[in-house]
PDB file of N, CA and C in Angstrom:
ATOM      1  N   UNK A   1     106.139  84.932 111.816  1.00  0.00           N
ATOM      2  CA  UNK A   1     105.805  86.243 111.284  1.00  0.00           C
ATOM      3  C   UNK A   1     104.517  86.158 110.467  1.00  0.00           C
ATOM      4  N   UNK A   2     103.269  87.417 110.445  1.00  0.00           N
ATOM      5  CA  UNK A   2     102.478  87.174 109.608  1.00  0.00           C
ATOM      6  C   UNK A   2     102.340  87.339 108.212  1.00  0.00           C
ATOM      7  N   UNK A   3     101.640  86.878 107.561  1.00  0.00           N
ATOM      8  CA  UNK A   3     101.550  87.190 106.584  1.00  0.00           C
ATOM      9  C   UNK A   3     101.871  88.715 105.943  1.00  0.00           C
ATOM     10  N   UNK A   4     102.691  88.967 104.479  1.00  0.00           N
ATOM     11  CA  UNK A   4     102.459  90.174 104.307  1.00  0.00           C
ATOM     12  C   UNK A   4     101.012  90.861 103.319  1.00  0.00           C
ATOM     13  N   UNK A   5     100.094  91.669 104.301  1.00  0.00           N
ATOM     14  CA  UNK A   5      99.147  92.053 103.472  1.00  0.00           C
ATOM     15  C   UNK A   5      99.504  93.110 102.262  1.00  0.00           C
ATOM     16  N   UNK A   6      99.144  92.645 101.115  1.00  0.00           N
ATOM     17  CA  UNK A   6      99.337  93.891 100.643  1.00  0.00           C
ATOM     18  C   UNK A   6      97.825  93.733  99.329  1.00  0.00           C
ATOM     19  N   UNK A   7      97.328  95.356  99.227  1.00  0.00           N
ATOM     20  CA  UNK A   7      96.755  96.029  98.896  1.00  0.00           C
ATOM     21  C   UNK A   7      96.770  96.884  96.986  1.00  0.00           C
ATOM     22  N   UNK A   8      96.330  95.975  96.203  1.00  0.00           N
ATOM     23  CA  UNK A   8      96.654  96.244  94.727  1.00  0.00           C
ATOM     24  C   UNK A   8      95.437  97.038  94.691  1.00  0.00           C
ATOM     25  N   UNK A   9      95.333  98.626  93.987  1.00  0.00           N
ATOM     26  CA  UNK A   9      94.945  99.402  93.512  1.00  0.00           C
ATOM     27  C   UNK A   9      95.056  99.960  92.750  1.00  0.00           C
ATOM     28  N   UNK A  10      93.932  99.194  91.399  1.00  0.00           N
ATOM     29  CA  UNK A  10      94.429  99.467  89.641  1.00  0.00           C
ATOM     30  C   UNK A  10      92.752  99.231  89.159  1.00  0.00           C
ATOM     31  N   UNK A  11      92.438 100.240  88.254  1.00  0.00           N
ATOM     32  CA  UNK A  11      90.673  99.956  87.821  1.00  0.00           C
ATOM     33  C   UNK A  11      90.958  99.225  86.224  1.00  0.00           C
ATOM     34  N   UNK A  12      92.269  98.412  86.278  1.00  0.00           N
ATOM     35  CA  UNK A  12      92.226  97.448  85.027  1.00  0.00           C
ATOM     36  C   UNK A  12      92.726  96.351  85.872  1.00  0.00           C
ATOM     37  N   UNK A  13      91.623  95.463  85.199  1.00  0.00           N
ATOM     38  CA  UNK A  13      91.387  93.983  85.909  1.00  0.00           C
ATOM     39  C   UNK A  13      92.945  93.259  85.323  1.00  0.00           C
ATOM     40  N   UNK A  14      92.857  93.067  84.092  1.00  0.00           N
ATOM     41  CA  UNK A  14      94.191  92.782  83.672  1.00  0.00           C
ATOM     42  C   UNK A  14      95.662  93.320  84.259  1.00  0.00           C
ATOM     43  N   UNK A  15      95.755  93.994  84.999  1.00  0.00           N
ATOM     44  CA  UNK A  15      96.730  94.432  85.784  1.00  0.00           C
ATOM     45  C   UNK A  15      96.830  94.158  86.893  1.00  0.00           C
ATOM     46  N   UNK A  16      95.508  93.865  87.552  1.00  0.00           N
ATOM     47  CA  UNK A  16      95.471  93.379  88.684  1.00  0.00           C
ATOM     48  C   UNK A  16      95.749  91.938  88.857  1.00  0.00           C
ATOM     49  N   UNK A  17      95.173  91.309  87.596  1.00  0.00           N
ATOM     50  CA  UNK A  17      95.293  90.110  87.282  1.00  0.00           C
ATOM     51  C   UNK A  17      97.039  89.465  87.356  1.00  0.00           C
ATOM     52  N   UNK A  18      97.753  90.139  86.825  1.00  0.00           N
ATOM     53  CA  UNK A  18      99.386  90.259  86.377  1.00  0.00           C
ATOM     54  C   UNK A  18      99.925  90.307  87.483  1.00  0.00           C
ATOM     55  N   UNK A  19      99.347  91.756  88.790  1.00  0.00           N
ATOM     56  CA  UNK A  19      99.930  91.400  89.909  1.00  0.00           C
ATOM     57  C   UNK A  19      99.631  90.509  90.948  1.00  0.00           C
ATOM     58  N   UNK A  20      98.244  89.744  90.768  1.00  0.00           N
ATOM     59  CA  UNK A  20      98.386  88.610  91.635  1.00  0.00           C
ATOM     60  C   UNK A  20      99.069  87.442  91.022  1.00  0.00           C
ATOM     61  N   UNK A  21      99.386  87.331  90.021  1.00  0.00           N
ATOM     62  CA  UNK A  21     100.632  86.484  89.747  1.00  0.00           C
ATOM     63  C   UNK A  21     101.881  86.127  90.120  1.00  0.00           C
ATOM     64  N   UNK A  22     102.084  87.529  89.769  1.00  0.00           N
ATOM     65  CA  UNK A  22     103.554  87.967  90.110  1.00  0.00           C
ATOM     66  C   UNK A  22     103.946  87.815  91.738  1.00  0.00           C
ATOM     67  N   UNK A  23     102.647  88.691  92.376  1.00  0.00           N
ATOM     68  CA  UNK A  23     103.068  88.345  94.348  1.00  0.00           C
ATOM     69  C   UNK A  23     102.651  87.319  94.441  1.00  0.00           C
ATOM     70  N   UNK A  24     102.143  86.305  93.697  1.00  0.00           N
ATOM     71  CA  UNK A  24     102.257  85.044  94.828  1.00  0.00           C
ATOM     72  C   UNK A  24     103.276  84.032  94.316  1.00  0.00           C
ATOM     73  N   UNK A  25     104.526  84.810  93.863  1.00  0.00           N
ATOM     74  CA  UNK A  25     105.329  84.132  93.925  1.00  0.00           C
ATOM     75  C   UNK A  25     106.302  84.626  95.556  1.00  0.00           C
ATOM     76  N   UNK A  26     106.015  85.490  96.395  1.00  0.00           N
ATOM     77  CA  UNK A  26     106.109  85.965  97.562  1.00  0.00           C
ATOM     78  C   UNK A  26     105.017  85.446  98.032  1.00  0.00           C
ATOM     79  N   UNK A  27     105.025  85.155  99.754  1.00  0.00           N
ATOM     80  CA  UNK A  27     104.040  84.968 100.716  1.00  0.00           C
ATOM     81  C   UNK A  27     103.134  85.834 101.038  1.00  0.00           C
ATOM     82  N   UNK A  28     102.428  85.952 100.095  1.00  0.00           N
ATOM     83  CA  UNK A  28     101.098  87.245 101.315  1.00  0.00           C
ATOM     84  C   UNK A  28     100.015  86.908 100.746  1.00  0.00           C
ATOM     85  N   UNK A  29      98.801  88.217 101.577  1.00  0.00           N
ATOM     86  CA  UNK A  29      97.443  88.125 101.357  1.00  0.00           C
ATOM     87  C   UNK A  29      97.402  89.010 101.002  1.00  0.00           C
ATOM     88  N   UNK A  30      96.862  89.062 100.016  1.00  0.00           N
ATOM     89  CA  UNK A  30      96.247  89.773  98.122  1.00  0.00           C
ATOM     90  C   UNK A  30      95.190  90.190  98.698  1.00  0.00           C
ATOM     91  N   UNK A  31      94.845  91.453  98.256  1.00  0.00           N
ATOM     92  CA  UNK A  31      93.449  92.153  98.463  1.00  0.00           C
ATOM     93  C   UNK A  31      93.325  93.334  96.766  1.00  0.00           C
ATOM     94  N   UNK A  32      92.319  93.799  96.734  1.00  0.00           N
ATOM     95  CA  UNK A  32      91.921  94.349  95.388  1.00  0.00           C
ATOM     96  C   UNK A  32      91.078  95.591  95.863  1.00  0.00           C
ATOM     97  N   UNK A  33      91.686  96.494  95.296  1.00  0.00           N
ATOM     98  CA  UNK A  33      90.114  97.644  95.111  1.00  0.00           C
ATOM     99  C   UNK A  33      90.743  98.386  93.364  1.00  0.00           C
ATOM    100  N   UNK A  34      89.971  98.848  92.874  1.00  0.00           N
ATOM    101  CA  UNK A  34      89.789  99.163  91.623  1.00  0.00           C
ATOM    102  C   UNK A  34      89.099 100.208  91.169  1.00  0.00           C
ATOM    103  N   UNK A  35      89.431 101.382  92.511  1.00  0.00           N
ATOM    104  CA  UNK A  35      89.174 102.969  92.536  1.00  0.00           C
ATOM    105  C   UNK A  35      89.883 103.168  93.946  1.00  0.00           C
ATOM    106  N   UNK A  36      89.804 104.620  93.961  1.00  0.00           N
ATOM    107  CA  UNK A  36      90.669 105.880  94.702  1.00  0.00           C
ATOM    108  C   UNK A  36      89.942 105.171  96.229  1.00  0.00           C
ATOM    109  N   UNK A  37      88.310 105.348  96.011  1.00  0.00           N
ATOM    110  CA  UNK A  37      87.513 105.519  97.321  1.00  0.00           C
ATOM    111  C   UNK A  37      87.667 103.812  97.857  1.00  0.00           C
ATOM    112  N   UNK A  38      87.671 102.960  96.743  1.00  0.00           N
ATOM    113  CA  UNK A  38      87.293 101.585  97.224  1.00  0.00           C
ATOM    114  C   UNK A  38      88.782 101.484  98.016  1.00  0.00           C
ATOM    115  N   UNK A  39      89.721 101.756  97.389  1.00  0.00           N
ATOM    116  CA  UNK A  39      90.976 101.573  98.533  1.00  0.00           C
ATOM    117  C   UNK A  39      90.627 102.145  99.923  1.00  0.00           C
ATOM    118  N   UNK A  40      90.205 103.722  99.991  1.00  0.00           N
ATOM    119  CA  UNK A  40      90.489 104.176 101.039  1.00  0.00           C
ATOM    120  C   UNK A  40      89.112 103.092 102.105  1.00  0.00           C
ATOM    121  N   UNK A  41      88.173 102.853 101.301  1.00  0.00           N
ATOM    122  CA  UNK A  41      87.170 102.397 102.391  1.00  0.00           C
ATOM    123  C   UNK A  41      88.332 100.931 102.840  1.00  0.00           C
ATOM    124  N   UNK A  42      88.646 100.213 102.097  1.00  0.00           N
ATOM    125  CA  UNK A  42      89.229  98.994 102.533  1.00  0.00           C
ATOM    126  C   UNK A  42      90.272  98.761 103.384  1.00  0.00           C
ATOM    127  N   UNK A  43      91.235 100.187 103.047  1.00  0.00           N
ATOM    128  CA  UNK A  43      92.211 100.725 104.018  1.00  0.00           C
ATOM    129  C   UNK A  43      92.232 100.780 105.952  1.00  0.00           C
ATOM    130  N   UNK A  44      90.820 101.435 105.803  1.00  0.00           N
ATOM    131  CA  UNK A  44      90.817 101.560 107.273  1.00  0.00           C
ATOM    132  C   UNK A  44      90.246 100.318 108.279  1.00  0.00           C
ATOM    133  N   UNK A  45      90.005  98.863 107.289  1.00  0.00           N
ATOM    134  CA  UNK A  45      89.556  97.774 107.768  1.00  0.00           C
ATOM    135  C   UNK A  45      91.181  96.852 108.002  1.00  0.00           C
ATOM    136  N   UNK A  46      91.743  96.690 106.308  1.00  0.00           N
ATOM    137  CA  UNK A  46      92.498  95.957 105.983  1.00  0.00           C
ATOM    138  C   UNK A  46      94.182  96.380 106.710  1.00  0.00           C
ATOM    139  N   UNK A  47      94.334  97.914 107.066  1.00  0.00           N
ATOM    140  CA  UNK A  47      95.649  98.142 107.328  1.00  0.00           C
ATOM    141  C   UNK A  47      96.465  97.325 106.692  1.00  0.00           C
ATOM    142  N   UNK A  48      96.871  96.992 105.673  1.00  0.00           N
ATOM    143  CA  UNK A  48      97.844  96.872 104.872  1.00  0.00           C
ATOM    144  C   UNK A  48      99.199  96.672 104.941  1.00  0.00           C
ATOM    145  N   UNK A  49     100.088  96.304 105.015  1.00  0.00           N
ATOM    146  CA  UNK A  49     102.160  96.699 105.516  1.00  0.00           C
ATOM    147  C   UNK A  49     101.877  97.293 103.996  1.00  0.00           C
ATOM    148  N   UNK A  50     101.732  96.584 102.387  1.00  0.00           N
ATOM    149  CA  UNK A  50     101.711  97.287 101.663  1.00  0.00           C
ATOM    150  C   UNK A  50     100.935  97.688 100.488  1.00  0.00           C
ATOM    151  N   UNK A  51     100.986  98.646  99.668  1.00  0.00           N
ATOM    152  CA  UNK A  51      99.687  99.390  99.076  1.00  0.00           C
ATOM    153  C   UNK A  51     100.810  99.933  97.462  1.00  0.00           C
ATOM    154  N   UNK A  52     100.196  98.943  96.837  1.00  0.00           N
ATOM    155  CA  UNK A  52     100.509  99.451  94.910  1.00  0.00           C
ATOM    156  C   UNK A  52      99.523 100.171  94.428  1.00  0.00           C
ATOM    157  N   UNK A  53      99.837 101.208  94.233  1.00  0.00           N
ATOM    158  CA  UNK A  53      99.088 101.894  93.817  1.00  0.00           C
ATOM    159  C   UNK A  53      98.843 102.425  92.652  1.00  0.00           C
ATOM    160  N   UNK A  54      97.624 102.372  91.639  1.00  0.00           N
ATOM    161  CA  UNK A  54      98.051 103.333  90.185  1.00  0.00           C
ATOM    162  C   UNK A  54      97.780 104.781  90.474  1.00  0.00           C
ATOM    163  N   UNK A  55      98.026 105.540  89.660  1.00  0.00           N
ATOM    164  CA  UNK A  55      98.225 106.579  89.576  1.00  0.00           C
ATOM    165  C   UNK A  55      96.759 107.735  89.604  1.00  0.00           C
ATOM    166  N   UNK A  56      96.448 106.840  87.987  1.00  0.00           N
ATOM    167  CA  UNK A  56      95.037 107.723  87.195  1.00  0.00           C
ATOM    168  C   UNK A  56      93.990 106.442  87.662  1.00  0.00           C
ATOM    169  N   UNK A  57      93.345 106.579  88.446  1.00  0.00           N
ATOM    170  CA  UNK A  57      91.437 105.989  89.227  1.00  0.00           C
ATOM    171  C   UNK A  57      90.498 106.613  89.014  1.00  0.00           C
ATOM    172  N   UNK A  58      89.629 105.877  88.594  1.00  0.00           N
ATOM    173  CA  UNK A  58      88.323 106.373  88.524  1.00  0.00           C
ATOM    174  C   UNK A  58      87.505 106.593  89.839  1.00  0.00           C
ATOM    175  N   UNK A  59      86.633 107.458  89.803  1.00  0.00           N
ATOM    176  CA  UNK A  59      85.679 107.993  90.525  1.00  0.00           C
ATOM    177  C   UNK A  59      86.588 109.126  91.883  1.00  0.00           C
ATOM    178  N   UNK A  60      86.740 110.237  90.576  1.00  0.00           N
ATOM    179  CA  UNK A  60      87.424 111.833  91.952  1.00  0.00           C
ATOM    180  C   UNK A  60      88.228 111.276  92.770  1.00  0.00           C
ATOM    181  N   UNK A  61      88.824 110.597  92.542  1.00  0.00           N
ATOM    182  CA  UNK A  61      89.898 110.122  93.909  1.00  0.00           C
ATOM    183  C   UNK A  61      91.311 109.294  93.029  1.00  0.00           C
ATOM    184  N   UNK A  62      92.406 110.440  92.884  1.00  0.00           N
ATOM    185  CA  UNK A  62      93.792 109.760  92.127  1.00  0.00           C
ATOM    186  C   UNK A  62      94.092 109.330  92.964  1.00  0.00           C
ATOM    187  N   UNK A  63      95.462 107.952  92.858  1.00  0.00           N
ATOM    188  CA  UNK A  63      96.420 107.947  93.211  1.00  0.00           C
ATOM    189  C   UNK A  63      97.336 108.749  94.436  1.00  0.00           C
ATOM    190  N   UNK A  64      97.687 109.705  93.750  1.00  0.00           N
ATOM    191  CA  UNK A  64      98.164 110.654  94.383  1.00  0.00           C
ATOM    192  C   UNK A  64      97.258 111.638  95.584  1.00  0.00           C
ATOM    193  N   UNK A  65      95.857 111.530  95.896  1.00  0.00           N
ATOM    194  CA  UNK A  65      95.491 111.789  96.708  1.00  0.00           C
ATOM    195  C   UNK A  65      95.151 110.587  97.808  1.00  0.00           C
ATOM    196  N   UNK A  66      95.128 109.281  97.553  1.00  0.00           N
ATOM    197  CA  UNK A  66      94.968 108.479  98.232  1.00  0.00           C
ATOM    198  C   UNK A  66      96.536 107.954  98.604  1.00  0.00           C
ATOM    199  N   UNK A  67      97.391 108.554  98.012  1.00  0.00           N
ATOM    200  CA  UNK A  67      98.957 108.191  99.413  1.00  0.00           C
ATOM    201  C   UNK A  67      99.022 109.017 100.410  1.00  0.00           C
ATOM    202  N   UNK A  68      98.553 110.527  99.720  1.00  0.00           N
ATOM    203  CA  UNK A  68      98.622 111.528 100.904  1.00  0.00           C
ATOM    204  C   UNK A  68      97.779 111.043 102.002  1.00  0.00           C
ATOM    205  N   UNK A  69      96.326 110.560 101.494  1.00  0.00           N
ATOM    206  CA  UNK A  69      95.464 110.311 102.778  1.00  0.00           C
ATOM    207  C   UNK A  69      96.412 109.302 103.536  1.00  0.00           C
ATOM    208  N   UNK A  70      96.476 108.230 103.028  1.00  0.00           N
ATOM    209  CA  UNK A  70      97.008 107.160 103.716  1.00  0.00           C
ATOM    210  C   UNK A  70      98.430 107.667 104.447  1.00  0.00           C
ATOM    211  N   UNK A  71      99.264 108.572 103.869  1.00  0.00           N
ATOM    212  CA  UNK A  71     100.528 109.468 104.665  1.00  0.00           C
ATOM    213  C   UNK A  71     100.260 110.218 105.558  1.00  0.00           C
ATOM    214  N   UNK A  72      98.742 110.892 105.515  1.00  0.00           N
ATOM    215  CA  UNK A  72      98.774 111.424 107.176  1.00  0.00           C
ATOM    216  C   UNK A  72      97.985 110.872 108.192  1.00  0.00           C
ATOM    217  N   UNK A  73      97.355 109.905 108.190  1.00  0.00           N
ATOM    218  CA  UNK A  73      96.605 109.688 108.486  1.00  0.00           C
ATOM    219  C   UNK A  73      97.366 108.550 109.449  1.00  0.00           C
ATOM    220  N   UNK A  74      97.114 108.661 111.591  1.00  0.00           N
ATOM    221  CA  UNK A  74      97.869 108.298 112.223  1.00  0.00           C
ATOM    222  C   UNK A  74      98.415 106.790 112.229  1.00  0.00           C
ATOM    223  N   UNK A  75      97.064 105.914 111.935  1.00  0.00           N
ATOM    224  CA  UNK A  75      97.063 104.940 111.874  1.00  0.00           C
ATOM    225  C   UNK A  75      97.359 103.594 110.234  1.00  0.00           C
ATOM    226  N   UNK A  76      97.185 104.525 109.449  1.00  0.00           N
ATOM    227  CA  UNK A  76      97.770 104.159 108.108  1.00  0.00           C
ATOM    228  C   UNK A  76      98.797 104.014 107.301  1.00  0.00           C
ATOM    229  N   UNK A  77      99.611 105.337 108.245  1.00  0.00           N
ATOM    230  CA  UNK A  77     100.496 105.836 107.707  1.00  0.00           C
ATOM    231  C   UNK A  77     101.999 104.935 108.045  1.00  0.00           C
ATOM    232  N   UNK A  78     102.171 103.864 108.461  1.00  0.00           N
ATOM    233  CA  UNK A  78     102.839 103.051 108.540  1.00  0.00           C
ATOM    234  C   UNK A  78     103.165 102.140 107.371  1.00  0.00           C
ATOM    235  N   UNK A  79     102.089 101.864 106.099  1.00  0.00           N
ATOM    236  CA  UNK A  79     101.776 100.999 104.748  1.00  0.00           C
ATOM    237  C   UNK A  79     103.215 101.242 104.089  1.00  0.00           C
ATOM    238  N   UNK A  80     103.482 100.427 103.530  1.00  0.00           N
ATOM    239  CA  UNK A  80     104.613 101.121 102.302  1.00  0.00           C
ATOM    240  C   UNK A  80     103.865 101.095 100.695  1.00  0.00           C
ATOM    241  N   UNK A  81     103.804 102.053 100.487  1.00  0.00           N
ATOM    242  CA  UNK A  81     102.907 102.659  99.512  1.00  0.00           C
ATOM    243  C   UNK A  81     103.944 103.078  98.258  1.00  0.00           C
ATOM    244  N   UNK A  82     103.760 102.163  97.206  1.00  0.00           N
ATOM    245  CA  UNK A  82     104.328 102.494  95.585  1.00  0.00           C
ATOM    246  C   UNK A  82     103.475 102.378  94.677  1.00  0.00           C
ATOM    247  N   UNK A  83     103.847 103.632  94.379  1.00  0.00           N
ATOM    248  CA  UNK A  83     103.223 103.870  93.134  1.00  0.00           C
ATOM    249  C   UNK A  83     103.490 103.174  91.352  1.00  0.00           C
ATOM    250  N   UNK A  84     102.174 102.648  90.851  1.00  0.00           N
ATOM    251  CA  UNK A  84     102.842 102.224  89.974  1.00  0.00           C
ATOM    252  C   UNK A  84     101.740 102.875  89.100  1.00  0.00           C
ATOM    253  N   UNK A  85     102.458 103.504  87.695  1.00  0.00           N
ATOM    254  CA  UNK A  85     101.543 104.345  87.194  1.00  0.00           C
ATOM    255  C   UNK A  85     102.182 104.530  85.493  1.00  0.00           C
ATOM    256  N   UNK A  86     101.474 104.163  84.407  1.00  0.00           N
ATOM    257  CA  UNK A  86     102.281 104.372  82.979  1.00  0.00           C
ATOM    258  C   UNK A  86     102.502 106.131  82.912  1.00  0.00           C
ATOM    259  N   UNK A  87     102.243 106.882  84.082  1.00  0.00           N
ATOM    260  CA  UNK A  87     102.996 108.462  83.807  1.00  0.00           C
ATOM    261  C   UNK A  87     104.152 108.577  84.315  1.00  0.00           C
ATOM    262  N   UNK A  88     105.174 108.334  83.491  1.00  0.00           N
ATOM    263  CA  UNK A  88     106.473 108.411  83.515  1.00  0.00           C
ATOM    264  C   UNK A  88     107.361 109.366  83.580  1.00  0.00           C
ATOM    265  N   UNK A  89     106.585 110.964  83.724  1.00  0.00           N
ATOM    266  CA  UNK A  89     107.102 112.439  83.363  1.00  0.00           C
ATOM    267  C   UNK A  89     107.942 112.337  84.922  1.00  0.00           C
ATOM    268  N   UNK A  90     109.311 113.026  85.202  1.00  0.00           N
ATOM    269  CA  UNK A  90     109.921 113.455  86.316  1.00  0.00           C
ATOM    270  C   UNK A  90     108.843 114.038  86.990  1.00  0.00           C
ATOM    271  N   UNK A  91     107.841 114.770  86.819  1.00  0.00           N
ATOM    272  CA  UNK A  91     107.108 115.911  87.429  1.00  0.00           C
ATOM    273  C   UNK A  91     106.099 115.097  88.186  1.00  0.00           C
ATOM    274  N   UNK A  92     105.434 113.573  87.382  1.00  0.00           N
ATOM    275  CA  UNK A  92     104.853 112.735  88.055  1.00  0.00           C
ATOM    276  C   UNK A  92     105.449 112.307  89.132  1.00  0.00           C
ATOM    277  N   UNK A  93     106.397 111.666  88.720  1.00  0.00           N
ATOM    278  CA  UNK A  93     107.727 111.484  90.185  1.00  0.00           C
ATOM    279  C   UNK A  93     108.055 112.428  91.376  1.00  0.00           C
ATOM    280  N   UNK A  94     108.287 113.590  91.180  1.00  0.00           N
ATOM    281  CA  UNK A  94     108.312 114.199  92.223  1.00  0.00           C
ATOM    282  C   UNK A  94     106.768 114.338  92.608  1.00  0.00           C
ATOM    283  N   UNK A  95     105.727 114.618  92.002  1.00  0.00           N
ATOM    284  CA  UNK A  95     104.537 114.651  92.899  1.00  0.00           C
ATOM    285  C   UNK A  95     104.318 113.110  93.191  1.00  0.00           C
ATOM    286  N   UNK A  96     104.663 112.363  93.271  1.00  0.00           N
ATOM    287  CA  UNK A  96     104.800 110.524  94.404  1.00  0.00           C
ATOM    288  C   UNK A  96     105.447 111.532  95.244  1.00  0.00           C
ATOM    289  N   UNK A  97     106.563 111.880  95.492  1.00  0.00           N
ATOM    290  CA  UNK A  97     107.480 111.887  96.454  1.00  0.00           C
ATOM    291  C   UNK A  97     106.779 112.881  97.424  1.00  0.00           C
ATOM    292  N   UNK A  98     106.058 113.945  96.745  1.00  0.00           N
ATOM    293  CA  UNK A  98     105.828 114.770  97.723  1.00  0.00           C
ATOM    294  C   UNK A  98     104.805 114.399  98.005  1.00  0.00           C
ATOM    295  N   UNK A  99     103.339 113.743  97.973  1.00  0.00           N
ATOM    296  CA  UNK A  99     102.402 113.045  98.476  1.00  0.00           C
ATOM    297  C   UNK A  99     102.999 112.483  99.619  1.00  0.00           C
ATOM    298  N   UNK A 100     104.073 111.603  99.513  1.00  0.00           N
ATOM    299  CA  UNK A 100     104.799 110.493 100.431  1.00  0.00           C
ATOM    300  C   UNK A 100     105.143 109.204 100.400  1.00  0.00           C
ATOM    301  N   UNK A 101     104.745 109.076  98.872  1.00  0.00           N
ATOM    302  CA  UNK A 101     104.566 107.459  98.386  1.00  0.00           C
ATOM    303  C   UNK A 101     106.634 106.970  98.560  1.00  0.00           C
ATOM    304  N   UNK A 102     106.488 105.659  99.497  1.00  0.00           N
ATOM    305  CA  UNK A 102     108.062 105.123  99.815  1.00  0.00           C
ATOM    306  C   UNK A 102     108.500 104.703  98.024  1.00  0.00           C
ATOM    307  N   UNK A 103     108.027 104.472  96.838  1.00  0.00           N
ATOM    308  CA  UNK A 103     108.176 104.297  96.160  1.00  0.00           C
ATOM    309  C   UNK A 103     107.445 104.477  94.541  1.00  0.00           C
ATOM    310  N   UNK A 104     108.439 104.604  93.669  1.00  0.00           N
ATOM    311  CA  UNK A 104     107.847 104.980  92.190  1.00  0.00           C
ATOM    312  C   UNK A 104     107.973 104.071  91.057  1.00  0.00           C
ATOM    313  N   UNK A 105     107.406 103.163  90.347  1.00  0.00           N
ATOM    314  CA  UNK A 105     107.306 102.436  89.479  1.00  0.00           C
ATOM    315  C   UNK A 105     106.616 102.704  88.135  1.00  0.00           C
ATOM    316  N   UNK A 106     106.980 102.587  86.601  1.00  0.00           N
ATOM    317  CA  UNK A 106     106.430 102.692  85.613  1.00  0.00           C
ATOM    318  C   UNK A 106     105.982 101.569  84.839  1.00  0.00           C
ATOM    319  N   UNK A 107     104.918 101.758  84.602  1.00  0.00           N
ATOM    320  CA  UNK A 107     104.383 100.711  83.367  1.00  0.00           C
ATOM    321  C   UNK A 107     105.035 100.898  82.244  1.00  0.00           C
ATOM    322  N   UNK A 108     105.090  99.558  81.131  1.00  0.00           N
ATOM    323  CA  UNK A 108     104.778  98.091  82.125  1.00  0.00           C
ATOM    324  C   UNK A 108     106.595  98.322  83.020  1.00  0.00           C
ATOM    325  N   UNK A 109     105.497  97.300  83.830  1.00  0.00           N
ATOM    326  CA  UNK A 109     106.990  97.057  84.861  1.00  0.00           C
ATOM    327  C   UNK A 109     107.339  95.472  84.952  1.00  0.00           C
ATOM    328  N   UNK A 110     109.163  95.704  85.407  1.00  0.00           N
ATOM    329  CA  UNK A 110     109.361  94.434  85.851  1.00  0.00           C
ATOM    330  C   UNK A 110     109.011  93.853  86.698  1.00  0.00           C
ATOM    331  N   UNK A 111     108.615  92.439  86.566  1.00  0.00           N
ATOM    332  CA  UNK A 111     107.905  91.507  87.922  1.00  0.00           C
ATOM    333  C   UNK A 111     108.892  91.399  88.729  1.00  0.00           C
ATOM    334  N   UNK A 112     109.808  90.785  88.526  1.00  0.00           N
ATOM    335  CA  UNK A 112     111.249  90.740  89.341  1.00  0.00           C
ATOM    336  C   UNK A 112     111.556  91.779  89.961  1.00  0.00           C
ATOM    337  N   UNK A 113     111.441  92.998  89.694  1.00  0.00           N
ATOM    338  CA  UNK A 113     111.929  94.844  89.866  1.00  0.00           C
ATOM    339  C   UNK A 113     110.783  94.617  91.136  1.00  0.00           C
ATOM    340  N   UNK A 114     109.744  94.741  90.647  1.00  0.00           N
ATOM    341  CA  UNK A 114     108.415  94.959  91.658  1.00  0.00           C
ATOM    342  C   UNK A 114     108.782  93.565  92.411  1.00  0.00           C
ATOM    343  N   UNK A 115     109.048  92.864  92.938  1.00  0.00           N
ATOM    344  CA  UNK A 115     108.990  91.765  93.806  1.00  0.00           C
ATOM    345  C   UNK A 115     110.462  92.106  95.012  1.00  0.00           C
ATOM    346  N   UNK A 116     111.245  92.638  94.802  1.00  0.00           N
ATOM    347  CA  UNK A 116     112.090  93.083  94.606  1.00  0.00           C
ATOM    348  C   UNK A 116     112.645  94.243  95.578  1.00  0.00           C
ATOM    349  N   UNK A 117     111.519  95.047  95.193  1.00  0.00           N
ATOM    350  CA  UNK A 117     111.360  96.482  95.723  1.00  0.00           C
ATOM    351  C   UNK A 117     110.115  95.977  96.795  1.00  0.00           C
ATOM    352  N   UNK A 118     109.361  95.192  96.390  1.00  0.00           N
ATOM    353  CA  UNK A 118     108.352  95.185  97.638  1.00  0.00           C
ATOM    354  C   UNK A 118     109.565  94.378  99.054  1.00  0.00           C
ATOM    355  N   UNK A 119     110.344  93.351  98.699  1.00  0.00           N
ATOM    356  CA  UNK A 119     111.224  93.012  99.700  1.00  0.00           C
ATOM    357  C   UNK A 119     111.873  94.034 100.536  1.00  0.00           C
ATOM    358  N   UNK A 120     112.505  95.021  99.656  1.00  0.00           N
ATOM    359  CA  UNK A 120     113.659  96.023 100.026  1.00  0.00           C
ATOM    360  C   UNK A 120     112.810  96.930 101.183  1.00  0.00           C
ATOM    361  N   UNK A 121     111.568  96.993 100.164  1.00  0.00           N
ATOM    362  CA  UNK A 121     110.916  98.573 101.432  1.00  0.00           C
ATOM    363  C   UNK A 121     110.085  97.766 102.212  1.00  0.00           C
ATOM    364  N   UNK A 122     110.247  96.142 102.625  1.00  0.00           N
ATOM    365  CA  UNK A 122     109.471  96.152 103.644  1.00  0.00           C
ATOM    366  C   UNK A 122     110.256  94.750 104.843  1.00  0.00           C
ATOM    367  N   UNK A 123     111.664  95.684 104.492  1.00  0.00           N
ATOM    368  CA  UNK A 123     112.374  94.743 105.339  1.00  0.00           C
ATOM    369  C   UNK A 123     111.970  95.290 107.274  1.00  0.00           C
TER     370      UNK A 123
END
């Protein structure tokens, strides 16, 4: 089986930093973007199985508009895409769900929780 790619999208290095820690205690290939657009450009190279996503990105492009892209979009839309984001309001949550994101996570989060959940949604 190949590797699992997955796709960290957070514009704090220190977070990004935390989650390549944490997944390589799982088998995969780590990739980075650190805005809305740098994901989506990397997206349509990297196809992904999965995509962490934060919430609030810099440069016009949230979170939440880059699951939708990646949710309709024919060839993308296969990623398992969670959101991980310190906006913790229910209202944030349901807008993940209705974008399409397979999952919702709050800062800080558990490493174990997130290792965890990346297994579950990408059995």
């Amino acid at each position: 089986m190949n590797k699992l790619k997955i796709l960290i999208v957070d514009d704090q290095s220190d977070l990004r930093k935390l989650l390549r820690m944490t997944l390589a205690l799982i088998d995969c290939d780590l990739h980075e973007a650190d805005s809305g657009l740098g994901a989506m450009t990397m997206m349509r190279t990297l196809k992904p199985d999965v995509v962490i996503l934060d919430v609030m990105l810099p440069g016009g492009i949230d979170g939440y508009q880059v699951c939708q892209a990646i949710k309709t979009d024919p060839v993308m839309k296969k990623a398992f895409v969670l959101l991980l984001s310190a906006r913790g309001q229910k209202s944030d949550m349901e807008e993940g769900r209705r974008v399409g994101a397979d999952g919702y996570m709050v800062k800080p989060f558990s490493p174990l929780e997130l290792i965890e959940t990346i297994k579950f949604m990408h059995k």
